[in-house]
Protein backbone atom coordinates (compact mmCIF):
# COMPACT_ATOMS: atom_id res chain seq x y z
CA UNK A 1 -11.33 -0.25 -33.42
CA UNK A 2 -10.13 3.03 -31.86
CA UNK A 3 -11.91 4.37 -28.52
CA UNK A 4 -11.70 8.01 -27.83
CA UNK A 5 -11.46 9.09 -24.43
CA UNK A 6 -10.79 12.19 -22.80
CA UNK A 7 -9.31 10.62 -19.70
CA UNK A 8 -7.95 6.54 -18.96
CA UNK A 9 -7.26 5.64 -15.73
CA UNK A 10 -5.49 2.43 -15.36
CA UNK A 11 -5.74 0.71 -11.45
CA UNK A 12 -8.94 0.61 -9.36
CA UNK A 13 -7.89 0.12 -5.92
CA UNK A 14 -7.64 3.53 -3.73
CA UNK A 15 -5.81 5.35 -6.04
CA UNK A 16 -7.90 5.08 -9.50
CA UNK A 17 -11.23 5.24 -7.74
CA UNK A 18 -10.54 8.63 -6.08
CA UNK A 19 -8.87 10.01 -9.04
CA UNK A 20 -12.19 8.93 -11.23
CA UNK A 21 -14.15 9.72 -8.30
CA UNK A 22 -12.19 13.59 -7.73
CA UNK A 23 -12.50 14.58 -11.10
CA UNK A 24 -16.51 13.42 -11.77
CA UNK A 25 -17.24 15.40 -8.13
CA UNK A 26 -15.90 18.55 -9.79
CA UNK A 27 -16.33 18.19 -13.59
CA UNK A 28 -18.40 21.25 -15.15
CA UNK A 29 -19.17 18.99 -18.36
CA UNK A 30 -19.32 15.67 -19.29
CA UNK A 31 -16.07 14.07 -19.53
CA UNK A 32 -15.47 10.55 -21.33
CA UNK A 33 -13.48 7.94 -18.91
CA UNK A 34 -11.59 5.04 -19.68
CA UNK A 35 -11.59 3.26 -16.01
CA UNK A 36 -10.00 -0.31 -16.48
CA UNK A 37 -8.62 -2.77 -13.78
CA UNK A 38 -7.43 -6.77 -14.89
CA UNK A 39 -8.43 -7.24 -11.02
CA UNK A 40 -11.06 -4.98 -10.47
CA UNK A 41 -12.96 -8.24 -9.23
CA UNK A 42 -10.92 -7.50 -6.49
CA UNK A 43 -12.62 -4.87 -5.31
CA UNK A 44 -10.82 -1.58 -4.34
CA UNK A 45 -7.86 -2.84 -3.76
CA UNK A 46 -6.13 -6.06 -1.77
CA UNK A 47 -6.28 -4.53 1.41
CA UNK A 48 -10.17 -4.24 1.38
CA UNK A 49 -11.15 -7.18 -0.44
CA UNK A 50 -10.91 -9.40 2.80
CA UNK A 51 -14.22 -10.97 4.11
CA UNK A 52 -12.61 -11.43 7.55
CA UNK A 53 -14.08 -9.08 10.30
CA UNK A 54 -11.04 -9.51 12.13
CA UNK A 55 -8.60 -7.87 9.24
CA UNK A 56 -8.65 -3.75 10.65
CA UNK A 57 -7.42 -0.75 9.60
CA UNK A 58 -5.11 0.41 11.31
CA UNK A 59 -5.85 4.18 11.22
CA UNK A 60 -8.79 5.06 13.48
CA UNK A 61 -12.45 5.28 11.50
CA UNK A 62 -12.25 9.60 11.93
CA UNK A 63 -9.30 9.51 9.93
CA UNK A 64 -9.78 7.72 7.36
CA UNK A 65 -12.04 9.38 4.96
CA UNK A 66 -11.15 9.30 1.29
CA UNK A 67 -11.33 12.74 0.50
CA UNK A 68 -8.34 15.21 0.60
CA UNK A 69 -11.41 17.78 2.14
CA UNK A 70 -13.10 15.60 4.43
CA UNK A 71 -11.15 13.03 6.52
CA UNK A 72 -13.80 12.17 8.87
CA UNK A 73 -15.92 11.38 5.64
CA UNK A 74 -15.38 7.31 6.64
CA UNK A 75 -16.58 7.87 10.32
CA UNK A 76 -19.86 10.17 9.34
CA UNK A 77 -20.49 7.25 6.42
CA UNK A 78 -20.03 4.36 9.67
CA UNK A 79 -22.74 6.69 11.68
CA UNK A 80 -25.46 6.25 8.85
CA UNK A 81 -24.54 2.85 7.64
CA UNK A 82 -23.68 1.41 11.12
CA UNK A 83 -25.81 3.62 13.37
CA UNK A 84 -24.72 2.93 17.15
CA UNK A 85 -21.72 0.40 16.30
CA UNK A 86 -18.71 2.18 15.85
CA UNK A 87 -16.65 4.74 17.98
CA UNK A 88 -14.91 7.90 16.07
CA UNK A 89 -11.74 6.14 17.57
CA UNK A 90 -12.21 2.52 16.44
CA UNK A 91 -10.31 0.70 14.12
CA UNK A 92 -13.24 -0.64 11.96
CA UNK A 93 -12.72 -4.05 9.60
CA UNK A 94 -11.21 -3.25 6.30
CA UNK A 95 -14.44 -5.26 4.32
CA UNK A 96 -16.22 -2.54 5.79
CA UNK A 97 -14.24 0.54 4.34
CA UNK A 98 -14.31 -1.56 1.15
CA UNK A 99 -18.26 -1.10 1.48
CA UNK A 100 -17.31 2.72 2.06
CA UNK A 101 -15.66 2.75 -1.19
CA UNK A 102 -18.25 1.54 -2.95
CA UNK A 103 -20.83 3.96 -1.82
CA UNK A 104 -18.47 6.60 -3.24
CA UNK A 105 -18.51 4.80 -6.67
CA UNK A 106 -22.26 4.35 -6.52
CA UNK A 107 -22.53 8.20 -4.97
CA UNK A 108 -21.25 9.76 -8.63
CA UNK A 109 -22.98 6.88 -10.49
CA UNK A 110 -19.53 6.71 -11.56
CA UNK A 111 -18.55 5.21 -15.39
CA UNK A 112 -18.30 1.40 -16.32
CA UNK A 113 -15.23 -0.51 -14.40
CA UNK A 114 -13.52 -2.69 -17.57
CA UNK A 115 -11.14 -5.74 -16.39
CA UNK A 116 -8.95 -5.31 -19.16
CA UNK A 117 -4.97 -4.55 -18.48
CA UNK A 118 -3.46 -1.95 -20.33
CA UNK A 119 -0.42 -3.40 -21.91
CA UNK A 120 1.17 -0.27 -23.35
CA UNK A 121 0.93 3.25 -24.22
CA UNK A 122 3.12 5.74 -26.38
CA UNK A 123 2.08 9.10 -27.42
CA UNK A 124 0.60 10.12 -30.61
CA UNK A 125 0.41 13.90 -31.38
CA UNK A 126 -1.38 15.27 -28.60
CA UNK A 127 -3.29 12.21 -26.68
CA UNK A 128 -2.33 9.04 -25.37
CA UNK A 129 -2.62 5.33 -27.65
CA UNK A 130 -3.30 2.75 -25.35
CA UNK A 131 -3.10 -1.21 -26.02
CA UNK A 132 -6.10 -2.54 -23.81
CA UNK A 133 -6.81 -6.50 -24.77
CA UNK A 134 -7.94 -6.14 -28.14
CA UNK A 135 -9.13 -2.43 -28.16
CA UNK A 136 -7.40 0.31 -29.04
CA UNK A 137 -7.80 3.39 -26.60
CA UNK A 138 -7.00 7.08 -27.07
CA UNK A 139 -6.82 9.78 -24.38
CA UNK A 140 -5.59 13.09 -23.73
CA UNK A 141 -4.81 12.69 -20.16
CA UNK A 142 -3.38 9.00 -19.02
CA UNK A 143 -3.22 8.35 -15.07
CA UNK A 144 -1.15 5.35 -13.94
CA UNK A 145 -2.74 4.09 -10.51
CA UNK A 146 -1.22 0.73 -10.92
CA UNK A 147 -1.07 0.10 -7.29
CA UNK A 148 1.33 -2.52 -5.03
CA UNK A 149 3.41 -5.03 -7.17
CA UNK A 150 2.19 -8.77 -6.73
CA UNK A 151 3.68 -10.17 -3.51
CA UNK A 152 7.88 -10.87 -2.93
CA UNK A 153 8.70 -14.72 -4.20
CA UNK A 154 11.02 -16.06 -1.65
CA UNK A 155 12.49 -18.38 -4.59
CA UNK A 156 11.21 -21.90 -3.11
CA UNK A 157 8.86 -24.12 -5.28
CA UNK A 158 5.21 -23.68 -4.70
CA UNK A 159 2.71 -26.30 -3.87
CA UNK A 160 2.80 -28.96 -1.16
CA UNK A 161 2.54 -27.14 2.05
CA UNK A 162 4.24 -24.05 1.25
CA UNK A 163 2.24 -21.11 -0.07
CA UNK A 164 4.20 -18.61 -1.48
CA UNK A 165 1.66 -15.66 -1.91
CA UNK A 166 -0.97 -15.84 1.23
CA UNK A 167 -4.00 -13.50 0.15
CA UNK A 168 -4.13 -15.23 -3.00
CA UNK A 169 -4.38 -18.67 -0.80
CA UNK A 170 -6.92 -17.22 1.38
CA UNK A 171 -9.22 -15.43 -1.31
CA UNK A 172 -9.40 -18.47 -2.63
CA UNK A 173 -11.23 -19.87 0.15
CA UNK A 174 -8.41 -22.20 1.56
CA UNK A 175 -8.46 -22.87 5.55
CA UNK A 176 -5.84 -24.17 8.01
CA UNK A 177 -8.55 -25.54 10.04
CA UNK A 178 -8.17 -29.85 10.67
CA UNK A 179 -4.31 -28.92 11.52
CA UNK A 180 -3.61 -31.22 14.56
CA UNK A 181 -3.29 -29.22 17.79
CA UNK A 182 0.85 -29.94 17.73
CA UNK A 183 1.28 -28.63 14.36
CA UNK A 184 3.12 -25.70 13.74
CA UNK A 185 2.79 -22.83 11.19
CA UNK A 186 5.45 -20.79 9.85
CA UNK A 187 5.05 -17.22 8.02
CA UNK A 188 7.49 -15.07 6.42
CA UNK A 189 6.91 -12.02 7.82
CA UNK A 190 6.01 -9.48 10.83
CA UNK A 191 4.58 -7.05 9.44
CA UNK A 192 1.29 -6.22 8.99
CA UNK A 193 -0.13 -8.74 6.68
CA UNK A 194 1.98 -11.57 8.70
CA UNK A 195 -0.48 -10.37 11.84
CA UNK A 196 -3.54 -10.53 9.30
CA UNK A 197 -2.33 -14.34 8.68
CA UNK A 198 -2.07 -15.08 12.48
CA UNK A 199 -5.99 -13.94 12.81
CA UNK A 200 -6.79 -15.69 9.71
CA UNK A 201 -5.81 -19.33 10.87
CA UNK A 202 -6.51 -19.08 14.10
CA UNK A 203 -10.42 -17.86 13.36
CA UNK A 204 -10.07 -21.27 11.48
CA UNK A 205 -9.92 -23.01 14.59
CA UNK A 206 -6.01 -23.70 14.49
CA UNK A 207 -4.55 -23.65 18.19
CA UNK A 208 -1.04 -25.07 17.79
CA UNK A 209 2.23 -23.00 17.51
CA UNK A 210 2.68 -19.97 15.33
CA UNK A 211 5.82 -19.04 14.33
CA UNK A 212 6.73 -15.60 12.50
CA UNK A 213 10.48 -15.24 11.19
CA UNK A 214 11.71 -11.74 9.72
CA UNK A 215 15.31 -10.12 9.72
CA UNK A 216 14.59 -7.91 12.70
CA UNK A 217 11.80 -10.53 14.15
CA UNK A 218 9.47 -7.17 15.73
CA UNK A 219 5.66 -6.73 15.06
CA UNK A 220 4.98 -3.56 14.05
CA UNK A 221 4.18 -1.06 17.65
CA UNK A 222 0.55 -0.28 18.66
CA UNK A 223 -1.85 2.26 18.42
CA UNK A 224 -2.09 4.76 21.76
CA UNK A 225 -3.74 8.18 22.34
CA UNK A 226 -1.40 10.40 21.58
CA UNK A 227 -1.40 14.32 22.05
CA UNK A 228 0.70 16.57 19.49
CA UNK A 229 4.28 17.30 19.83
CA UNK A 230 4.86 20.56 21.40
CA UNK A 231 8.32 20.42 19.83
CA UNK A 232 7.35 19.63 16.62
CA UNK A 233 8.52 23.29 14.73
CA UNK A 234 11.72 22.74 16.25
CA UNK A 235 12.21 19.24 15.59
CA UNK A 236 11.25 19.89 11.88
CA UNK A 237 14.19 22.75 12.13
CA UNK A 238 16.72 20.60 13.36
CA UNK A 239 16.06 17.67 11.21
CA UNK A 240 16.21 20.12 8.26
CA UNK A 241 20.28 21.27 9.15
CA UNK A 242 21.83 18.29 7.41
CA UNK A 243 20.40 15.44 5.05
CA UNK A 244 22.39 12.53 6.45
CA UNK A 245 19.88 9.33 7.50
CA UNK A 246 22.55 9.33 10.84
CA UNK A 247 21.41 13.12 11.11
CA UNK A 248 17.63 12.49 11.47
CA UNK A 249 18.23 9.18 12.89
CA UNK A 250 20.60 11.26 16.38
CA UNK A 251 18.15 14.08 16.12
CA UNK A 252 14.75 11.78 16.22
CA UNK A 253 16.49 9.92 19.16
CA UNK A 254 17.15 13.79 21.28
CA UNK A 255 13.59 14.35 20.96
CA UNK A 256 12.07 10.47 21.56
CA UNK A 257 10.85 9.49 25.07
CA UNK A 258 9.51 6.26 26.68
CA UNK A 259 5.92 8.30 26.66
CA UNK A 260 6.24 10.37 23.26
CA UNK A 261 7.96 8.57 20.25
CA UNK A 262 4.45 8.00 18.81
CA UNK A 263 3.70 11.81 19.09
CA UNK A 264 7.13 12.42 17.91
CA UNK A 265 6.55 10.13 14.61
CA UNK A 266 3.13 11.34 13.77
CA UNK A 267 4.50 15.05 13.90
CA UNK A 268 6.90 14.75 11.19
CA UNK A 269 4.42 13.11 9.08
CA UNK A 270 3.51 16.65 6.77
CA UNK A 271 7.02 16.96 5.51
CA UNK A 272 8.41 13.03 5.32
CA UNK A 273 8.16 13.56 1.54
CA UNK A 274 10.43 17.07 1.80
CA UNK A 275 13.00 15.18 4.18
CA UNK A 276 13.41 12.08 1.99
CA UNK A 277 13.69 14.43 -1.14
CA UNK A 278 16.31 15.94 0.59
CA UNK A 279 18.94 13.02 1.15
CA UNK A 280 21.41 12.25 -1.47
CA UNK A 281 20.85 8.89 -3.36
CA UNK A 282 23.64 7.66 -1.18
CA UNK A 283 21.83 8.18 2.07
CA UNK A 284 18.54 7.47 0.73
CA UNK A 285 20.65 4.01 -0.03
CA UNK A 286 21.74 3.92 3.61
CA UNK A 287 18.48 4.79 4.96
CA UNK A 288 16.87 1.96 3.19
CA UNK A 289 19.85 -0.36 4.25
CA UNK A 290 19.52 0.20 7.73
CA UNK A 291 16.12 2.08 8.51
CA UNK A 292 13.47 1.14 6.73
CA UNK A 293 12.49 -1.56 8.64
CA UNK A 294 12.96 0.41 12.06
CA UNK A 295 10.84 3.15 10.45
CA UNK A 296 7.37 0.47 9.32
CA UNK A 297 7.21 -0.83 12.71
CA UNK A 298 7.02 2.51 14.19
CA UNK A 299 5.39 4.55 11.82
CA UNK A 300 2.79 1.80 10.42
CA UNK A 301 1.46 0.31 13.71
CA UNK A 302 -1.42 -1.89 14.45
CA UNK A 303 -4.54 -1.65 16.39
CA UNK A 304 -4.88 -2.91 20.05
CA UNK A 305 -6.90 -5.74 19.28
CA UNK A 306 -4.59 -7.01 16.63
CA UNK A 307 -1.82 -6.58 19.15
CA UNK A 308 -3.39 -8.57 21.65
CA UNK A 309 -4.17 -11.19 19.15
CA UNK A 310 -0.48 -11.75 18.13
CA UNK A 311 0.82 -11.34 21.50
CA UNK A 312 1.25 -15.61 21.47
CA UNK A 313 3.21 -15.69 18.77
CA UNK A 314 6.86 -16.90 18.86
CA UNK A 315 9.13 -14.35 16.68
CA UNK A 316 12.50 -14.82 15.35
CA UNK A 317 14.75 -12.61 13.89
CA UNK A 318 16.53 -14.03 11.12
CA UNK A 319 15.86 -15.45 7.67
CA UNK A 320 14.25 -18.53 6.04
CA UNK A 321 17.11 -19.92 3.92
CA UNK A 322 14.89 -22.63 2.93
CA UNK A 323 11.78 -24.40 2.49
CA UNK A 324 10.37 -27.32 0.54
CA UNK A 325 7.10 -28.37 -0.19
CA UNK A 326 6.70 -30.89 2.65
CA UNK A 327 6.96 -27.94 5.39
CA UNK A 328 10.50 -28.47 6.37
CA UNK A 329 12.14 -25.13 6.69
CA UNK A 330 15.00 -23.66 7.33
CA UNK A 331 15.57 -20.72 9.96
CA UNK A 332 19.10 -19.13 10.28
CA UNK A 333 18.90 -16.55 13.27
CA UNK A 334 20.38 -12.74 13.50
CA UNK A 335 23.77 -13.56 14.66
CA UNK A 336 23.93 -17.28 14.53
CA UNK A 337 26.22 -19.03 12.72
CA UNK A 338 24.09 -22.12 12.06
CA UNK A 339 20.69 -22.76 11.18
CA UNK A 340 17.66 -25.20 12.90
CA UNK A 341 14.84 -26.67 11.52
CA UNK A 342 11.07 -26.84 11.81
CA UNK A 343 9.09 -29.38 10.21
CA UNK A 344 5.73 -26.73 9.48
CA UNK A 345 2.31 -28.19 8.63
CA UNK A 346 1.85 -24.75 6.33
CA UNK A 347 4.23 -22.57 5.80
CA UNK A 348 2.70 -18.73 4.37
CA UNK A 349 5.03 -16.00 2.89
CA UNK A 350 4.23 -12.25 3.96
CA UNK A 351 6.48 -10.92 3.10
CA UNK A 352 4.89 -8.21 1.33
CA UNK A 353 5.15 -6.39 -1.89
CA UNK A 354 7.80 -6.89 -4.25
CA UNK A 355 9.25 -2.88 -4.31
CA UNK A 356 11.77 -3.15 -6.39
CA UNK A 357 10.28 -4.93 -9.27
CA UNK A 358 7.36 -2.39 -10.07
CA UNK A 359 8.31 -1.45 -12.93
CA UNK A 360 8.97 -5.10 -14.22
CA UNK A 361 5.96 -6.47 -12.71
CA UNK A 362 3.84 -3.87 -14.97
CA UNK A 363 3.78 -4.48 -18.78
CA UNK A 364 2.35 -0.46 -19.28
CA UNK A 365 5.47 1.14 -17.05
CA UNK A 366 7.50 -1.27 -18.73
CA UNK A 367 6.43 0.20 -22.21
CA UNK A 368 6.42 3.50 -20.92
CA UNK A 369 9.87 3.37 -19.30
CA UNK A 370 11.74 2.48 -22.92
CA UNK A 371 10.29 5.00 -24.43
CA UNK A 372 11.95 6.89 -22.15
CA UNK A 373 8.44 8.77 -21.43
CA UNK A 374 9.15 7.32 -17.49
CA UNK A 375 12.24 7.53 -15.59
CA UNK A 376 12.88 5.23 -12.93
CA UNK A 377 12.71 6.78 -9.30
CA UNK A 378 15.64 7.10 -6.85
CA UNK A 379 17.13 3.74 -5.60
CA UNK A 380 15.22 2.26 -8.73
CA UNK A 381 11.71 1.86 -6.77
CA UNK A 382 9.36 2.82 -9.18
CA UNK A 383 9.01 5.98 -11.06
CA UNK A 384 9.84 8.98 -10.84
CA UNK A 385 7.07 11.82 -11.23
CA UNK A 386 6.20 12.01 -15.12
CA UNK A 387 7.19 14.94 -16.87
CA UNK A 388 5.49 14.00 -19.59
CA UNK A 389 2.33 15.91 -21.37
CA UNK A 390 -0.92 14.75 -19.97
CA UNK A 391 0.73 11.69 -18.35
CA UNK A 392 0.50 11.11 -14.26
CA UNK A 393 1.36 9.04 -11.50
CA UNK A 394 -0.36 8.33 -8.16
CA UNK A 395 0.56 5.92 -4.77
CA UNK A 396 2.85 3.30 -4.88
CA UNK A 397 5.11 3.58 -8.07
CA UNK A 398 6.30 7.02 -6.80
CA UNK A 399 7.72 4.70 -3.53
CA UNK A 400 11.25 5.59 -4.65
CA UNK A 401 10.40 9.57 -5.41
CA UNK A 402 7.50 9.85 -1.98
CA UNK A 403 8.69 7.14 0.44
CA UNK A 404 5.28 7.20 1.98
CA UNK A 405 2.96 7.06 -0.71
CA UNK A 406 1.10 4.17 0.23
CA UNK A 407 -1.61 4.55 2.97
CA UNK A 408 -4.82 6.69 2.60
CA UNK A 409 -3.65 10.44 4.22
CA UNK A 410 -0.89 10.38 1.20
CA UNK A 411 -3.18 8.60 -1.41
CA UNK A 412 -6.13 11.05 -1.39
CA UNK A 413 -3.90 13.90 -1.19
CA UNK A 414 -2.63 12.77 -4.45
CA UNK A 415 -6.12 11.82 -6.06
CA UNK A 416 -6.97 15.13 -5.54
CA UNK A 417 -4.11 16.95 -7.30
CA UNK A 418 -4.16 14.66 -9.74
CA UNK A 419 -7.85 15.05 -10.59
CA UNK A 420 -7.74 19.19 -10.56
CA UNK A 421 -4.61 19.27 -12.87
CA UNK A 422 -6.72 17.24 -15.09
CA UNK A 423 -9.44 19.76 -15.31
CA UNK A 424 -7.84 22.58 -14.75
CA UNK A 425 -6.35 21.31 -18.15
CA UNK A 426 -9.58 20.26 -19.78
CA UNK A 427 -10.81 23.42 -18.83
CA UNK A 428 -7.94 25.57 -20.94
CA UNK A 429 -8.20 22.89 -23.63
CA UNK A 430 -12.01 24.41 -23.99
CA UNK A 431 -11.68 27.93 -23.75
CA UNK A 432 -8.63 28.06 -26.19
CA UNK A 433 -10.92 26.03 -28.69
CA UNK A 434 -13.83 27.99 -27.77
């Protein structure tokens, strides 16, 4: 059975629903869809699939709207749906933004959500053959929205009381609550969902020791009100002389204060893309090597609440060599030489996202990729921007190409281009057959 389709979309989180969502807001016809999602039960996306009021964003509700045209869209939808609750500034619980989302999907009466995976796609004359289950699906215009690879494995065998991927422990309705009060937990992790985990156990009632080990053992920095950077044209001047990661890195530090980093950070934040695009793949490499990390915790913070929340927690920098089923786990600190032990009554990775496996992690790039209708993207994170006819990319596979391509300002940015190349398309594909 072959299914014609002007348009497939393949991911629902973010990405694909503001793609679908962009081009049905500004379609002068009727356009046939192919939306499909293998996790779509999911919701739109990980992030706002929790049920946990404690899990916020971590961008304040007037910036967070899901339109490239209307960022306080999120914080006029709280008003109506939440009348009285909410401040423009809060950081408002993710479940509710997932709520948000789905008012925009019910808003365009928007086309049938399939939970089928798409596990390949070539091109065939001028559309798109894709492999969907058991169907057969054609389209002239493919978008891949595939969205975060499944979380890092650490390597260690699963069960017993290690969990090696924590939202899928928690989703499915699993509790650390009956721990004894001298128990300890240990997560892989500071980063943000690390801090979600913290909340998690202790809403369960869990009031013994936390412990949170990463390689540089910081929690992402807080939210403050921040003012904009007077300096900011001549900051994006200077960092613009050389593409070195030791350049920006000396010439963010001449400009930093005590009092303004975080105006400092959010100021470079409409040309991060045109910096990174600018290093060589050998200081990309470097910046990776030794600045990535550095970067998250200061340009991904948390809110204040979450930061109070956390503030009990014992950190370590270092790495978990090892942990078995039983709890017992293995620490080996920055530095040290040897290792200690802690004998864990749960032990959650956070580690996050597995980057670098994208591509292998996704049967469709995979497919794509030896075709050679994908290339990979610098450093091997992802893809690189298809070049191909009718074929696009949005969010997280472009990691590699973007380096931040992940959070809502970039997202709907994308959705939006994405959606009016489509129909500025369609639209030539008519008149030229008209």
């Amino acid at each position: 059975m072959n299914d014609r389709y002007d348009i497939a979309v393949a991911g629902a989180g973010f990405s694909g629903l503001m793609t679908v969502a962009g081009i049905m807001r500004r379609a002068e016809g009727k356009l046939r869809i192919f939306w499909t999602d293998p996790e779509a039960a999911l919701g739109f996306g990980l992030a706002y699939s929790t049920y946990e009021p404690h899990h916020l964003l971590n961008v304040r509700a007037d910036r967070m709207g899901a339109w490239a045209d209307g960022i306080d869209d999120f914080w006029r939808w709280l008003q109506k749906s939440y009348p009285g609750q909410y401040q423009a500034g809060d950081f408002a619980p993710r479940r509710i933004y997932g709520e948000y989302l789905g008012a925009i999907r019910d808003r365009f009466d928007m086309v049938p959500l399939e939970t089928l995976r798409v596990k390949s796609a070539k091109r065939e004359g001028d559309v798109w053959a894709l492999r969907a289950g058991k169907r057969r699906i054609t389209a002239r215009h493919l978008v891949l929205a595939t969205g975060n690879p499944p979380i890092a494995g650490l390597g260690w065998p699963g069960g017993g009381m290690y969990i090696s991927n924590f939202w899928a422990w928690r989703l499915e309705g699993h509790s650390a609550g009956g721990l004894p009060p001298d128990a300890i937990i240990v997560i892989a992790g500071t980063g943000l969902t690390a801090a979600d985990a913290v909340l998690s156990v202790r809403s369960d009632g869990f009031r013994g020791r936390i412990v949170c080990v990463s390689p540089h053992g910081h929690w992402p920095c807080v939210h403050a009100p921040v003012e904009a950077y007077t300096q900011a044209a001549v900051l994006e001047e200077e960092l613009k002389k050389k593409a070195s990661a030791r350049h920006y890195l000396n010439t963010l530090r001449r400009h930093v204060t005590k009092d303004n980093w975080r105006s400092v950070i959010d100021s470079l934040r409409p040309y991060t893309q045109d910096l990174w695009a600018a290093l060589p793949e050998t200081e990309k490499g470097r910046f990776m090597r030794h600045l990535w990390s550095r970067w998250n915790v200061h340009r991904h913070r948390m809110a204040p609440q979450i930061d109070a929340a956390v503030a009990d927690v014992n950190l370590i920098a270092g790495r978990i060599v090892d942990a078995s089923a039983d709890g017992t786990v293995t620490v080996r600190r920055r530095g040290g030489r040897g290792s200690e032990t802690i004998k864990a009554a749960l032990v959650l990775n956070c580690t996050g996202p597995s980057y670098r496996r994208m591509v292998a992690e996704s049967s469709l790039l995979t497919s794509l990729m030896e075709q050679g209708l994908l290339k990979p993207g610098p450093l091997g994170l992802g893809i690189s921007t298809p070049d191909a006819p009718g074929l696009y990319a949005i969010g997280t596979p472009l990691l590699g190409e973007y380096l931040e391509t992940t959070a809502v300002p970039e997202l709907r940015g994308q959705a939006a281009a994405v959606a009016e190349k489509i129909l500025s398309s369609s639209r030539t594909s008519d008149a030229q057959r008209a």
